[in-house]
PDB file of N, CA and C in Angstrom:
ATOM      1  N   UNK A   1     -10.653  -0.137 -12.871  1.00  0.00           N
ATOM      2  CA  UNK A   1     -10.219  -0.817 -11.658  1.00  0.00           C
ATOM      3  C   UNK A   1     -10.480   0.072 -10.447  1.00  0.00           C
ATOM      4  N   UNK A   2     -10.877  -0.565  -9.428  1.00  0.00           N
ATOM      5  CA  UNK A   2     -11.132   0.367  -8.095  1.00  0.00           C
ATOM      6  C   UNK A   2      -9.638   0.129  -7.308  1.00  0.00           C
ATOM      7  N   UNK A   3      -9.005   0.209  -7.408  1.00  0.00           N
ATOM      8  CA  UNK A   3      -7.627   0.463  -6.967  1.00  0.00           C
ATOM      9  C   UNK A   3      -7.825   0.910  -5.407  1.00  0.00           C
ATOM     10  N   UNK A   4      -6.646   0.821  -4.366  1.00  0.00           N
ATOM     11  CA  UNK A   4      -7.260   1.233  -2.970  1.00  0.00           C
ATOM     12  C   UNK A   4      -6.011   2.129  -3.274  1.00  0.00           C
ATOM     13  N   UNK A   5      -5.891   3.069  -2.070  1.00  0.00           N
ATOM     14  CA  UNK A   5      -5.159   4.075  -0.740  1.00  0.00           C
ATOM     15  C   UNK A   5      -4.893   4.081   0.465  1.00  0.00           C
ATOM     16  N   UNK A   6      -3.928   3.603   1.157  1.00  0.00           N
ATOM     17  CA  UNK A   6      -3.706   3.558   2.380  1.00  0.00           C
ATOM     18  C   UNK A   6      -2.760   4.601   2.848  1.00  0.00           C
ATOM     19  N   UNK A   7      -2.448   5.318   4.420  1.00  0.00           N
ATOM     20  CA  UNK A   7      -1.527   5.588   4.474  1.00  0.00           C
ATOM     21  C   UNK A   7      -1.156   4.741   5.491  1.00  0.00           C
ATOM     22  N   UNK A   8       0.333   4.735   5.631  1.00  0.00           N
ATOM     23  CA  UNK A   8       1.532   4.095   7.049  1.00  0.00           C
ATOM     24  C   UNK A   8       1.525   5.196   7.601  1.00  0.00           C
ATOM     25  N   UNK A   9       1.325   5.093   8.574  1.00  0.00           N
ATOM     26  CA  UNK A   9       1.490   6.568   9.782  1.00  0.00           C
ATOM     27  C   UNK A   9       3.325   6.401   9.960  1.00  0.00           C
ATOM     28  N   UNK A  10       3.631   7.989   9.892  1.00  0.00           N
ATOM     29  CA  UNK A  10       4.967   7.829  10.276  1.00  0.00           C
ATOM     30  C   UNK A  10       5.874   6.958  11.095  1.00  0.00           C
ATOM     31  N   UNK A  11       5.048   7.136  12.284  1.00  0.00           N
ATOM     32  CA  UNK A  11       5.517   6.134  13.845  1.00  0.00           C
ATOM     33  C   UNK A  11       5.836   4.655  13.209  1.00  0.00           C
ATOM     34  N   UNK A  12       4.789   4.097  12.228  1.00  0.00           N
ATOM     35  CA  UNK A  12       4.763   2.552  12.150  1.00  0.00           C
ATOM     36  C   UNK A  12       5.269   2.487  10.545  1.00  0.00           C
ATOM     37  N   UNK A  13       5.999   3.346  10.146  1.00  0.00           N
ATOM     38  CA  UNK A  13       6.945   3.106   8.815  1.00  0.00           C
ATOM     39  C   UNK A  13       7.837   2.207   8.884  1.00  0.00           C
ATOM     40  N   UNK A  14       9.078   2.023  10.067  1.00  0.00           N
ATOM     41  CA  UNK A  14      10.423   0.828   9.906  1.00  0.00           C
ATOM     42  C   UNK A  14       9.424  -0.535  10.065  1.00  0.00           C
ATOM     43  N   UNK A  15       8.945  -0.185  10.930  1.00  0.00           N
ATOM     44  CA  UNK A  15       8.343  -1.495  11.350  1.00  0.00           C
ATOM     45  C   UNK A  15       7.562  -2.301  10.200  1.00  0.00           C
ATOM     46  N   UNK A  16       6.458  -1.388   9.473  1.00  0.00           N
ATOM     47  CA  UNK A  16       5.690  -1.721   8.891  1.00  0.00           C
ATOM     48  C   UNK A  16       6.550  -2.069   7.667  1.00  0.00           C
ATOM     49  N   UNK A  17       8.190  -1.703   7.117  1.00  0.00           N
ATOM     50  CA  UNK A  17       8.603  -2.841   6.056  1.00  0.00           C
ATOM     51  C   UNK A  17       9.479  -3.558   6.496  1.00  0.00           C
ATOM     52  N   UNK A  18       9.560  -4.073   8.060  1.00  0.00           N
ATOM     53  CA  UNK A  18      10.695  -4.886   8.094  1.00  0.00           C
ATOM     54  C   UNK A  18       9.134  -6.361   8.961  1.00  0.00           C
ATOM     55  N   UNK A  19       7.890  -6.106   8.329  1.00  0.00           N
ATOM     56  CA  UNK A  19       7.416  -7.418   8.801  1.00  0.00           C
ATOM     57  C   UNK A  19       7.184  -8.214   7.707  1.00  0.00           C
ATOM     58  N   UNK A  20       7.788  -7.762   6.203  1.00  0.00           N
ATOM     59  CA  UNK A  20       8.338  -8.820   5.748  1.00  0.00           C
ATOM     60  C   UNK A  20       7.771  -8.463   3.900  1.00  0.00           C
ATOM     61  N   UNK A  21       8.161  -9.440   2.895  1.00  0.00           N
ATOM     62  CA  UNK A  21       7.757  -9.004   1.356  1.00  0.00           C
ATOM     63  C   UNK A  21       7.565  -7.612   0.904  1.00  0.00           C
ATOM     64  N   UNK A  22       8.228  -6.725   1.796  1.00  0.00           N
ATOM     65  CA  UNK A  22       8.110  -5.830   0.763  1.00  0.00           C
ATOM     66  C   UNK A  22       9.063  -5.593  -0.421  1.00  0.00           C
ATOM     67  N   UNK A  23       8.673  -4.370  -1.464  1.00  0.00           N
ATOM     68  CA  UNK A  23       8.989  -4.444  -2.635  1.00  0.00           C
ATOM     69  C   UNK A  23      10.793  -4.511  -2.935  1.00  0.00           C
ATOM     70  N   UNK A  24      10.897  -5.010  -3.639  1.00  0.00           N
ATOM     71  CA  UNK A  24      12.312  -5.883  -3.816  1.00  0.00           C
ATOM     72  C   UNK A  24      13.072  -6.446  -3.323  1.00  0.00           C
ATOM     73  N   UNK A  25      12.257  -7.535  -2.120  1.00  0.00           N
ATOM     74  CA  UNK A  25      12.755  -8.043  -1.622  1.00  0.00           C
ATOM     75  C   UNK A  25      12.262  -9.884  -1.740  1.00  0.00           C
ATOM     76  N   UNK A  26      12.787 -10.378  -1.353  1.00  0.00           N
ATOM     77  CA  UNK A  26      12.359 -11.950  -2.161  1.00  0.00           C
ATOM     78  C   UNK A  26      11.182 -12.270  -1.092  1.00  0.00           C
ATOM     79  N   UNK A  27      10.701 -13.140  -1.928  1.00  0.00           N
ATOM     80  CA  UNK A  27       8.558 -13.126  -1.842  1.00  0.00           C
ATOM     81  C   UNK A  27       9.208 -14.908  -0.423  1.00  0.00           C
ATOM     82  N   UNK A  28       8.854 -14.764   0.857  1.00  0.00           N
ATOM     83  CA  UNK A  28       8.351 -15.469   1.756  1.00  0.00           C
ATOM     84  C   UNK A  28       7.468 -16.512   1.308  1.00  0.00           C
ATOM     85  N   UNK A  29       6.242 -16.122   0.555  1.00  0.00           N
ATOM     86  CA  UNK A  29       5.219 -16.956   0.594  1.00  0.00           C
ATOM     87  C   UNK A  29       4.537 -16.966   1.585  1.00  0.00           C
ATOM     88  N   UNK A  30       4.441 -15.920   2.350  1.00  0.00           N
ATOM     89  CA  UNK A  30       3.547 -15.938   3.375  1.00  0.00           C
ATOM     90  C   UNK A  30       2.511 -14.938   2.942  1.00  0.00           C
ATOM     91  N   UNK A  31       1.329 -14.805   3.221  1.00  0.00           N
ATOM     92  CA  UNK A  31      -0.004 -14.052   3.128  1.00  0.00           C
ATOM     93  C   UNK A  31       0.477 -12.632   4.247  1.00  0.00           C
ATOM     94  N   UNK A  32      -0.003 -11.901   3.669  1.00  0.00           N
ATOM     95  CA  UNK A  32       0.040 -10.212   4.269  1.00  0.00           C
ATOM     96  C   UNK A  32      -1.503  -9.453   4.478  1.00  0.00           C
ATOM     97  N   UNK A  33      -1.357  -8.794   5.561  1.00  0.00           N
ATOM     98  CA  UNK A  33      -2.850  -8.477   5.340  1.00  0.00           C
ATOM     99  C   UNK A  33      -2.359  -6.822   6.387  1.00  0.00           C
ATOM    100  N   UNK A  34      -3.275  -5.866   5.132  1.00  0.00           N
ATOM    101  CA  UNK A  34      -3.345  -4.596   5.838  1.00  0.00           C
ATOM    102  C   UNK A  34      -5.095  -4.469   6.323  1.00  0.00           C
ATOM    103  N   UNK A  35      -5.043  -4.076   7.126  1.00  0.00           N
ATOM    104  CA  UNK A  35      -6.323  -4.075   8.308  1.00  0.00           C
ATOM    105  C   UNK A  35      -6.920  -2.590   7.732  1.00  0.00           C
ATOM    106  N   UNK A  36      -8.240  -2.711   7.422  1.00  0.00           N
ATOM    107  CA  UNK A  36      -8.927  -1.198   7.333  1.00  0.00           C
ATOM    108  C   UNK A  36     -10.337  -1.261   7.915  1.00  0.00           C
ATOM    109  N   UNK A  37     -10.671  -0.265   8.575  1.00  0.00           N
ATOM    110  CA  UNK A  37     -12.436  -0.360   9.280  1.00  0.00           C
ATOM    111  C   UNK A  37     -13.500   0.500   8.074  1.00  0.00           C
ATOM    112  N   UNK A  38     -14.529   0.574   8.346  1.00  0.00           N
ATOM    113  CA  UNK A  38     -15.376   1.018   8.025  1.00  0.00           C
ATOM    114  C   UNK A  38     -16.062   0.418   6.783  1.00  0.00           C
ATOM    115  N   UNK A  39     -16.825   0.977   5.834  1.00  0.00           N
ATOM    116  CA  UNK A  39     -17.606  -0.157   4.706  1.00  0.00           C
ATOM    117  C   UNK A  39     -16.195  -1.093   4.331  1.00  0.00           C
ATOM    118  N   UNK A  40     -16.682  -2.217   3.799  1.00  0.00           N
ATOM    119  CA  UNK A  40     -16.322  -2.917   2.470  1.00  0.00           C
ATOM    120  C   UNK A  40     -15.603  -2.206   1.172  1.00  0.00           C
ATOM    121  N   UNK A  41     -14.640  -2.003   0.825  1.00  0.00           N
ATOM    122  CA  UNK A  41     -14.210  -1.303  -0.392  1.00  0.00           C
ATOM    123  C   UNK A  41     -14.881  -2.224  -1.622  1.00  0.00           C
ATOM    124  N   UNK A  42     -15.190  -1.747  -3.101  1.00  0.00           N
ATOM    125  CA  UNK A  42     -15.501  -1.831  -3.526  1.00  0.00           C
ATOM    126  C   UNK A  42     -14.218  -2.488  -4.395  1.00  0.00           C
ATOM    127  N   UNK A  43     -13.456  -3.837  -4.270  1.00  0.00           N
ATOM    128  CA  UNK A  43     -12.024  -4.108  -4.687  1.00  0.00           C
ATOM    129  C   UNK A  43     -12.151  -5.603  -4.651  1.00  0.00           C
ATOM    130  N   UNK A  44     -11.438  -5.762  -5.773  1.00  0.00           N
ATOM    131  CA  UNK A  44     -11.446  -7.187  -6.686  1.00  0.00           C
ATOM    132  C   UNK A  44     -10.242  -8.291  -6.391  1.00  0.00           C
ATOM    133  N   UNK A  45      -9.570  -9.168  -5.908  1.00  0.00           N
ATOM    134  CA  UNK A  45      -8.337  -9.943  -6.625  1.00  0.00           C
ATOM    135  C   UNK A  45      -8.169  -9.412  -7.876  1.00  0.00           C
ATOM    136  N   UNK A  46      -6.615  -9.345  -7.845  1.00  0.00           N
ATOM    137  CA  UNK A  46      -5.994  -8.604  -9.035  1.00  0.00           C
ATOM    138  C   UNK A  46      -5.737  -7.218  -8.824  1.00  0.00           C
ATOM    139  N   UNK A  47      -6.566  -5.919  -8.430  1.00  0.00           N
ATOM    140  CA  UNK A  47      -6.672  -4.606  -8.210  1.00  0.00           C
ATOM    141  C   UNK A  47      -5.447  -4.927  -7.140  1.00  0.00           C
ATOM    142  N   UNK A  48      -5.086  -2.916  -7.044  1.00  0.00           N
ATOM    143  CA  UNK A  48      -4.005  -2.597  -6.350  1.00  0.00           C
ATOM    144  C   UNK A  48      -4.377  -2.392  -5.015  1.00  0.00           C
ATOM    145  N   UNK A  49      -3.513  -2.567  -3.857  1.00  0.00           N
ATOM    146  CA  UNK A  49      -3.553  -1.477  -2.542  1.00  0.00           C
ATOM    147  C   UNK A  49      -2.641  -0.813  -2.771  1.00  0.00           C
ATOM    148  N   UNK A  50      -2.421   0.215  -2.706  1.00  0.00           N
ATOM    149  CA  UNK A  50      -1.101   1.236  -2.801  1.00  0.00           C
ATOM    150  C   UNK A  50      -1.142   2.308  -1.571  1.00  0.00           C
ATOM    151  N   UNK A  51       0.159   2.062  -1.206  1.00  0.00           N
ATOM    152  CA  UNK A  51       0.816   2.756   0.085  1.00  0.00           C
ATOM    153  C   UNK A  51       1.333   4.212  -0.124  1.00  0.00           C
ATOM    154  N   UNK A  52       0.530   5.134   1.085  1.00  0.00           N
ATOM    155  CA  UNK A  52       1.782   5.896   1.305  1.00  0.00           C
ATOM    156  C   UNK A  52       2.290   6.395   2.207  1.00  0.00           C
ATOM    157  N   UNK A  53       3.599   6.900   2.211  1.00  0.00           N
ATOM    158  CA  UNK A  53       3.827   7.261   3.875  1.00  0.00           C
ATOM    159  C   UNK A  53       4.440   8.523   3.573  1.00  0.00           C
ATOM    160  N   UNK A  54       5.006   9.222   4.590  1.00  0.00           N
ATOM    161  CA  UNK A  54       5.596  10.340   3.946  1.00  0.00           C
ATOM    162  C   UNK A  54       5.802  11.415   3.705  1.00  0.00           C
ATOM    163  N   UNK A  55       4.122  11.671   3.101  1.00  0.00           N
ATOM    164  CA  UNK A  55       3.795  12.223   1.826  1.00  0.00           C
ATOM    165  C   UNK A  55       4.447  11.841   0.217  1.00  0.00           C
ATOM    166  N   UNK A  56       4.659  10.530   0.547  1.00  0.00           N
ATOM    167  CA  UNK A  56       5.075  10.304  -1.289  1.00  0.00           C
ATOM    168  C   UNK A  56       4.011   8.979  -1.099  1.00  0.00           C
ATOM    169  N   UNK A  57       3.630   8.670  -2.351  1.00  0.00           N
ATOM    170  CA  UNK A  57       3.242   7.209  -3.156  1.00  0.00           C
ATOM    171  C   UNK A  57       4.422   6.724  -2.987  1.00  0.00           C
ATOM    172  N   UNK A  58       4.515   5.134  -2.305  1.00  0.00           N
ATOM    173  CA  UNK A  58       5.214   4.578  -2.218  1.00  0.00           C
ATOM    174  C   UNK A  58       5.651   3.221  -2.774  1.00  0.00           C
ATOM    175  N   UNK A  59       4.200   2.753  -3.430  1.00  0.00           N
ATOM    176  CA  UNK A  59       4.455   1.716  -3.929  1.00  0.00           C
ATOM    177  C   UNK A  59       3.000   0.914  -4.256  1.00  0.00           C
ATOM    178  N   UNK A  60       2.743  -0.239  -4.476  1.00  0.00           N
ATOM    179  CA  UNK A  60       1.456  -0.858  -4.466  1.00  0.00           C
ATOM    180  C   UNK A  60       1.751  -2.675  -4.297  1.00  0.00           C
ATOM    181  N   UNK A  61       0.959  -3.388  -4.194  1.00  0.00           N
ATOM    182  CA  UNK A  61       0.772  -4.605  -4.436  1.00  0.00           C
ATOM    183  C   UNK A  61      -0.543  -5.141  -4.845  1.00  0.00           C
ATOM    184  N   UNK A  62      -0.194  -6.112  -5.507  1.00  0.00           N
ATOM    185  CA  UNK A  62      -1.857  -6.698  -6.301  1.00  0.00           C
ATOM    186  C   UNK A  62      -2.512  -7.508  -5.369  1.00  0.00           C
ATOM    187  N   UNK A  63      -3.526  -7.259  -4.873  1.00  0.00           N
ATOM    188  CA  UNK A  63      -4.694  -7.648  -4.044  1.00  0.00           C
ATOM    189  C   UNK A  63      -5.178  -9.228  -4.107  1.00  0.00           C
ATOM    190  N   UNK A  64      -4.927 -10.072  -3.616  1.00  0.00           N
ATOM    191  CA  UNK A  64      -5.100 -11.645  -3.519  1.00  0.00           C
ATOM    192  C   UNK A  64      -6.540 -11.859  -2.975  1.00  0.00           C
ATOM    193  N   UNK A  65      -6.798 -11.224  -1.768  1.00  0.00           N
ATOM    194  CA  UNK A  65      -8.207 -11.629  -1.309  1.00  0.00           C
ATOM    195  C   UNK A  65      -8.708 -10.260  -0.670  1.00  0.00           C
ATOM    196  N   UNK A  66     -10.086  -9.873   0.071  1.00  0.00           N
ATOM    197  CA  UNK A  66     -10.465  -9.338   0.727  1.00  0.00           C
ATOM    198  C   UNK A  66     -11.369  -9.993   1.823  1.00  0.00           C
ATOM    199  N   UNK A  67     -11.360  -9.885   2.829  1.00  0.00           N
ATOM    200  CA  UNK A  67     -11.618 -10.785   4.086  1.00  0.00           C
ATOM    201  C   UNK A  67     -12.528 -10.199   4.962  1.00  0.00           C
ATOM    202  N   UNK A  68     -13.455 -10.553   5.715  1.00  0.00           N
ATOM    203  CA  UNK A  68     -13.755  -9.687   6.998  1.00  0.00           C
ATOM    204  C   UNK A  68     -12.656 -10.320   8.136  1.00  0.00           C
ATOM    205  N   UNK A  69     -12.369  -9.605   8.890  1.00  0.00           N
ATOM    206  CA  UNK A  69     -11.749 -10.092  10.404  1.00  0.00           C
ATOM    207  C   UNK A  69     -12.383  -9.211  11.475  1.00  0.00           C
ATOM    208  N   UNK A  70     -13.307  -9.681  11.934  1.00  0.00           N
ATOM    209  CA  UNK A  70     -13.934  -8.837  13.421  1.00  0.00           C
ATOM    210  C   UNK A  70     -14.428  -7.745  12.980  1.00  0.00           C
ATOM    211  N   UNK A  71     -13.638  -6.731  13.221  1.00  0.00           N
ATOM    212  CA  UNK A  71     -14.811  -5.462  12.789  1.00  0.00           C
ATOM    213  C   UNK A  71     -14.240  -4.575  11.535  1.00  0.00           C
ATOM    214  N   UNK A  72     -12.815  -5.362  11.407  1.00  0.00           N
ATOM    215  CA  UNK A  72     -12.023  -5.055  10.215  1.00  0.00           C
ATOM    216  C   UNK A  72     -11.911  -5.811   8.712  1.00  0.00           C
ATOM    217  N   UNK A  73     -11.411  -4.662   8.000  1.00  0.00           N
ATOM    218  CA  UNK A  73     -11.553  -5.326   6.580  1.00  0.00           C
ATOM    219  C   UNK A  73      -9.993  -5.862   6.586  1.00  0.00           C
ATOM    220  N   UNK A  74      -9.591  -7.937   5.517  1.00  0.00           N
ATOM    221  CA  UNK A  74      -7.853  -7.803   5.826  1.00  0.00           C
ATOM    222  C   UNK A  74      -8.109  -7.877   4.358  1.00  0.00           C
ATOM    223  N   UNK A  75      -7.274  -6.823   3.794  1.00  0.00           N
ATOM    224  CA  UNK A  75      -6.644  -6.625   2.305  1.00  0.00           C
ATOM    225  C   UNK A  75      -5.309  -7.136   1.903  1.00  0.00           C
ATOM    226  N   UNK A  76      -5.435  -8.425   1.730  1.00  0.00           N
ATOM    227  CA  UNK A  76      -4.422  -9.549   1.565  1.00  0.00           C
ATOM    228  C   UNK A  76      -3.705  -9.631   0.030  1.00  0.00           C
ATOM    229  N   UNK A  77      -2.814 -10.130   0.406  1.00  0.00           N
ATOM    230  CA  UNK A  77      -1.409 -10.008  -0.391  1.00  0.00           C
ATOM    231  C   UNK A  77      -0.163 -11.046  -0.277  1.00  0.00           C
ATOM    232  N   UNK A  78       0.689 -11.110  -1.013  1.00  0.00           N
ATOM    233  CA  UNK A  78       1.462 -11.912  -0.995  1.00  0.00           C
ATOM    234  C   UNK A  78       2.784 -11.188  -1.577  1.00  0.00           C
ATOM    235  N   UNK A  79       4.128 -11.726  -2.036  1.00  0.00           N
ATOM    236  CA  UNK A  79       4.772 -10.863  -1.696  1.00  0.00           C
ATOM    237  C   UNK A  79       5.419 -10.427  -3.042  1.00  0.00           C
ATOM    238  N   UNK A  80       4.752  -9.340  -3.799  1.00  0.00           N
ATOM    239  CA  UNK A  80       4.725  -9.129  -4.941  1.00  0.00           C
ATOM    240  C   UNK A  80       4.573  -7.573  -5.134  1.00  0.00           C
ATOM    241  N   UNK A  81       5.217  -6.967  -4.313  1.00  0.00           N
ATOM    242  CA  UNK A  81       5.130  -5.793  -4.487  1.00  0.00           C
ATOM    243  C   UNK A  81       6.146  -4.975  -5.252  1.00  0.00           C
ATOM    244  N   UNK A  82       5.229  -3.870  -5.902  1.00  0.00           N
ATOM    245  CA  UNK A  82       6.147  -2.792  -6.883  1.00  0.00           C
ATOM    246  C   UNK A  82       6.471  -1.789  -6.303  1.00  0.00           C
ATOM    247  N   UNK A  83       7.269  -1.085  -6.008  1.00  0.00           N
ATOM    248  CA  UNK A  83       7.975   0.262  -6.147  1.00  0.00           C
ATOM    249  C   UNK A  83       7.196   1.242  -6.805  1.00  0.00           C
ATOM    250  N   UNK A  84       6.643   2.186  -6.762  1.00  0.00           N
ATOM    251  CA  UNK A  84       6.248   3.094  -7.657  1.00  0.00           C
ATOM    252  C   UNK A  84       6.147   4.322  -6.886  1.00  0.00           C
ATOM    253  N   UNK A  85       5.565   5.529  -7.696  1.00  0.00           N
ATOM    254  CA  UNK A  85       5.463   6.855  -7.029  1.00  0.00           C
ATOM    255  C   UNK A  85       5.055   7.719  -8.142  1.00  0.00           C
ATOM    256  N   UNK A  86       4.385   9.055  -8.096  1.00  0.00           N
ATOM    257  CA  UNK A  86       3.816   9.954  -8.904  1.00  0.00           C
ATOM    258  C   UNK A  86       4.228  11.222  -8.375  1.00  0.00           C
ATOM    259  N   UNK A  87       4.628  12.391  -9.157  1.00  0.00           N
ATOM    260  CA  UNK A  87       5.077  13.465  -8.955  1.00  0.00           C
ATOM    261  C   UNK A  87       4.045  14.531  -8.221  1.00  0.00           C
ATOM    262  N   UNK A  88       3.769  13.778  -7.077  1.00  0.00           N
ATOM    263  CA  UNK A  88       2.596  14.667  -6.398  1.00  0.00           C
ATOM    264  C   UNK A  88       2.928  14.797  -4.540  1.00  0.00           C
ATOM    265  N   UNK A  89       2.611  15.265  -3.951  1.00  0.00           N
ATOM    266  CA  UNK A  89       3.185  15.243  -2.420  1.00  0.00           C
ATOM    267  C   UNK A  89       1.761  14.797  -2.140  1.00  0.00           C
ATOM    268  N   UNK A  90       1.481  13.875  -1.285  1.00  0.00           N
ATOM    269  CA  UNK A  90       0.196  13.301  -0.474  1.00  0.00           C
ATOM    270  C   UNK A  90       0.370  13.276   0.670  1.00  0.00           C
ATOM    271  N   UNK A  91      -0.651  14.066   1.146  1.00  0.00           N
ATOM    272  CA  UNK A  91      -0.554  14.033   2.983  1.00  0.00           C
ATOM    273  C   UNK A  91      -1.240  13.026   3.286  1.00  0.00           C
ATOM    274  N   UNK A  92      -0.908  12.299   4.538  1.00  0.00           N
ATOM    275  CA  UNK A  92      -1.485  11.313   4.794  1.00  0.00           C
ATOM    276  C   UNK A  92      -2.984  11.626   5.712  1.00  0.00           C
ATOM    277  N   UNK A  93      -3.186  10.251   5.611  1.00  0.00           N
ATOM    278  CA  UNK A  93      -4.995  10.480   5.856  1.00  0.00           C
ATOM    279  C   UNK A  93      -5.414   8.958   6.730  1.00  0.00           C
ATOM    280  N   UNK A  94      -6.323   9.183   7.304  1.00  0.00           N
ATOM    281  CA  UNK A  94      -6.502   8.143   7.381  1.00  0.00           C
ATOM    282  C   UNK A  94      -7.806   6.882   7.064  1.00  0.00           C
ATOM    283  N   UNK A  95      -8.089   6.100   6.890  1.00  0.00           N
ATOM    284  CA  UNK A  95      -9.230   5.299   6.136  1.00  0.00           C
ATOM    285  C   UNK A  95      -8.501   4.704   4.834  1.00  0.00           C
ATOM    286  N   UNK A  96      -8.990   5.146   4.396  1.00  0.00           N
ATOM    287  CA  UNK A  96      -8.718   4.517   2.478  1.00  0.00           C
ATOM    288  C   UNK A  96      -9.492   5.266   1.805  1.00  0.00           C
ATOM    289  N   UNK A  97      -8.759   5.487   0.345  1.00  0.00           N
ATOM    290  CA  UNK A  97      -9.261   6.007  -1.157  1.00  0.00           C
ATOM    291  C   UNK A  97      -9.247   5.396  -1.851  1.00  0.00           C
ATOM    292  N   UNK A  98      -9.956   5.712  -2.739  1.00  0.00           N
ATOM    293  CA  UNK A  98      -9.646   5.236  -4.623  1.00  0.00           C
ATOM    294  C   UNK A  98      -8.358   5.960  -5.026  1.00  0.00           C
ATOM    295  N   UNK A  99      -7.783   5.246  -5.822  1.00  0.00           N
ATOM    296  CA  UNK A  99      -6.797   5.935  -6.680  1.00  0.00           C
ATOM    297  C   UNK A  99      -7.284   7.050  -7.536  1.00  0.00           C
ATOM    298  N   UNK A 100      -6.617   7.952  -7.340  1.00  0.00           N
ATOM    299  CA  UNK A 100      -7.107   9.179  -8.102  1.00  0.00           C
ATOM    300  C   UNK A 100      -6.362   9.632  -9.486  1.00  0.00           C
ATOM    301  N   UNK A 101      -4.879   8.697  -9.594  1.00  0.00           N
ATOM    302  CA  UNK A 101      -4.580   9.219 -10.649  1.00  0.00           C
ATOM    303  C   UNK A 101      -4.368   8.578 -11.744  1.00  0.00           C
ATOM    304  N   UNK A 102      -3.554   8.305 -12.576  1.00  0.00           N
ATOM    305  CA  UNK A 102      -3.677   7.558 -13.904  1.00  0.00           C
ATOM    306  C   UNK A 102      -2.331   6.491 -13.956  1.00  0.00           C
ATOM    307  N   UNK A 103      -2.401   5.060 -13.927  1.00  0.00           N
ATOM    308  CA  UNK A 103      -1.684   4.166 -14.071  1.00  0.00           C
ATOM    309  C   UNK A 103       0.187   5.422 -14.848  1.00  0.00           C
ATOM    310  N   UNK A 104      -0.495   5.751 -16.011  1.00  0.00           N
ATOM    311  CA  UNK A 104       0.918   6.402 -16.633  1.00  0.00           C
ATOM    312  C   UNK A 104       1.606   7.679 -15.858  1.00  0.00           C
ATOM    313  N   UNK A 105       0.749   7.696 -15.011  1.00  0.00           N
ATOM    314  CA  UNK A 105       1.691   8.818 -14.312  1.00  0.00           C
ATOM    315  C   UNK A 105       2.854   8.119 -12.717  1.00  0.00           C
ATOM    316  N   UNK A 106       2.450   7.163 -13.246  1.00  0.00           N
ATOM    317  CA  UNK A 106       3.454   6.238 -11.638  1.00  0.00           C
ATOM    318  C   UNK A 106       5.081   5.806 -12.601  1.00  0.00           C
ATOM    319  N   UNK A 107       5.782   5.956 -12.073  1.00  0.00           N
ATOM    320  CA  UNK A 107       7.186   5.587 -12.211  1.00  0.00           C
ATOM    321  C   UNK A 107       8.315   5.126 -11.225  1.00  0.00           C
ATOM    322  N   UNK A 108       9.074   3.960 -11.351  1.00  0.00           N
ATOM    323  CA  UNK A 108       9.886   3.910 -10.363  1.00  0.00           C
ATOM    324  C   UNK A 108      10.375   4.486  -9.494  1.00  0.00           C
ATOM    325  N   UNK A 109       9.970   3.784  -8.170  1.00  0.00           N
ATOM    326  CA  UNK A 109      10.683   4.674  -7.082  1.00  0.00           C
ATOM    327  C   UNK A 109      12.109   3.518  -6.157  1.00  0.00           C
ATOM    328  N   UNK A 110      13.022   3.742  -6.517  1.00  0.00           N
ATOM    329  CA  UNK A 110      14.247   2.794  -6.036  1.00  0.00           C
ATOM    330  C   UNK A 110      14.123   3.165  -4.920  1.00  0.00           C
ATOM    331  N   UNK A 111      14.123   4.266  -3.796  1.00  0.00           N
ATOM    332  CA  UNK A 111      14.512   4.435  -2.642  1.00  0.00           C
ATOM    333  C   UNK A 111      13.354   4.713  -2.404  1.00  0.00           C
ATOM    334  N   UNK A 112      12.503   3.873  -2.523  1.00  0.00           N
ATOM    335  CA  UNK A 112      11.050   3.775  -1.619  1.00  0.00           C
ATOM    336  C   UNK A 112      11.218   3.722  -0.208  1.00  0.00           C
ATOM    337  N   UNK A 113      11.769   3.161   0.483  1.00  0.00           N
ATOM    338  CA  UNK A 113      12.047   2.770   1.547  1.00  0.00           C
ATOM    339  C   UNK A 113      12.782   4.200   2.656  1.00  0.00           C
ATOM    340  N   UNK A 114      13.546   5.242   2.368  1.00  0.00           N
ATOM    341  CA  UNK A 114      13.721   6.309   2.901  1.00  0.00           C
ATOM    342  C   UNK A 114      14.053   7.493   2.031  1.00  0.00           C
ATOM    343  N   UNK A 115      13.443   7.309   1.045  1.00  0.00           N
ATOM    344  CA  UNK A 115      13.603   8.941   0.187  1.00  0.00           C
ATOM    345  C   UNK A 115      12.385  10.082   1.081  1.00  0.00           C
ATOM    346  N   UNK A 116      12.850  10.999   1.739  1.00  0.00           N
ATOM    347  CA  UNK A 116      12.088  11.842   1.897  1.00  0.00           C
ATOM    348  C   UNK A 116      11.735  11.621   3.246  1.00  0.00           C
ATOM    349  N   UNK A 117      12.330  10.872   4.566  1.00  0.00           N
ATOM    350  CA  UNK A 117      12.027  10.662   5.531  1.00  0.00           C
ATOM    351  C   UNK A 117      12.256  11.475   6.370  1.00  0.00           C
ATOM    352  N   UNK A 118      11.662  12.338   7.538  1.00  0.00           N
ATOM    353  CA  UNK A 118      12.329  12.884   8.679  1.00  0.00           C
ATOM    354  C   UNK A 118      12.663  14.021   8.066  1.00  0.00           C
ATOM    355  N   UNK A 119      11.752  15.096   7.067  1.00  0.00           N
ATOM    356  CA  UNK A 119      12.011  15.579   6.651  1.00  0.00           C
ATOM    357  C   UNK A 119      10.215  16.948   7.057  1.00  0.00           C
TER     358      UNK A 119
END
């Protein structure tokens, strides 16, 4: 699977989970779309985007469509997101990656939402 990488820039963390489906919270039914420039990722319906902010893995959701919009790529979603995290510190970056590590190394993260903030 080509799995993606995003980061949330600190500044746009509250904001960016109070515009709605994120993970454990009840699914809207509305379409979500994170905005990325440069090539086309190489990413399927079904494959992950996975977030982080932080420096932690924060979580992922399964990929519904990939879109052009103007000069941006929208990596669409719906509201089905998991919680997760890997015992690694990630600085944030910006663009997008491949996932680099191995499905079995991700494990629940309950306090996705401010473990490790402002720190």
């Amino acid at each position: 699977m080509a799995d993606l990488v995003v980061t949330v820039p600190k500044n746009q963390w509250l904001d960016w989970i109070e515009e709605g489906d994120a993970a454990g919270d009840p699914a809207t039914g509305i379409e979500w779309a994170f905005f990325i420039g440069g090539k086309k990722p190489n990413i399927l319906p079904g494959e992950r985007l996975y977030i982080v902010a932080w420096g932690r893995l924060r979580g992922y959701s399964p990929i519904d469509r990939v879109e052009r919009q103007g000069d941006k790529w929208a990596i669409c979603r719906y509201g089905d997101a998991v919680a997760v995290t890997i015992d690694q510190h990630i600085k944030g970056f910006q663009g997008w990656r491949y996932r680099w590590w191995e499905y079995e190394d991700e494990f629940p993260f309950e306090k996705w939402k401010t473990e490790g903030l402002y720190q």
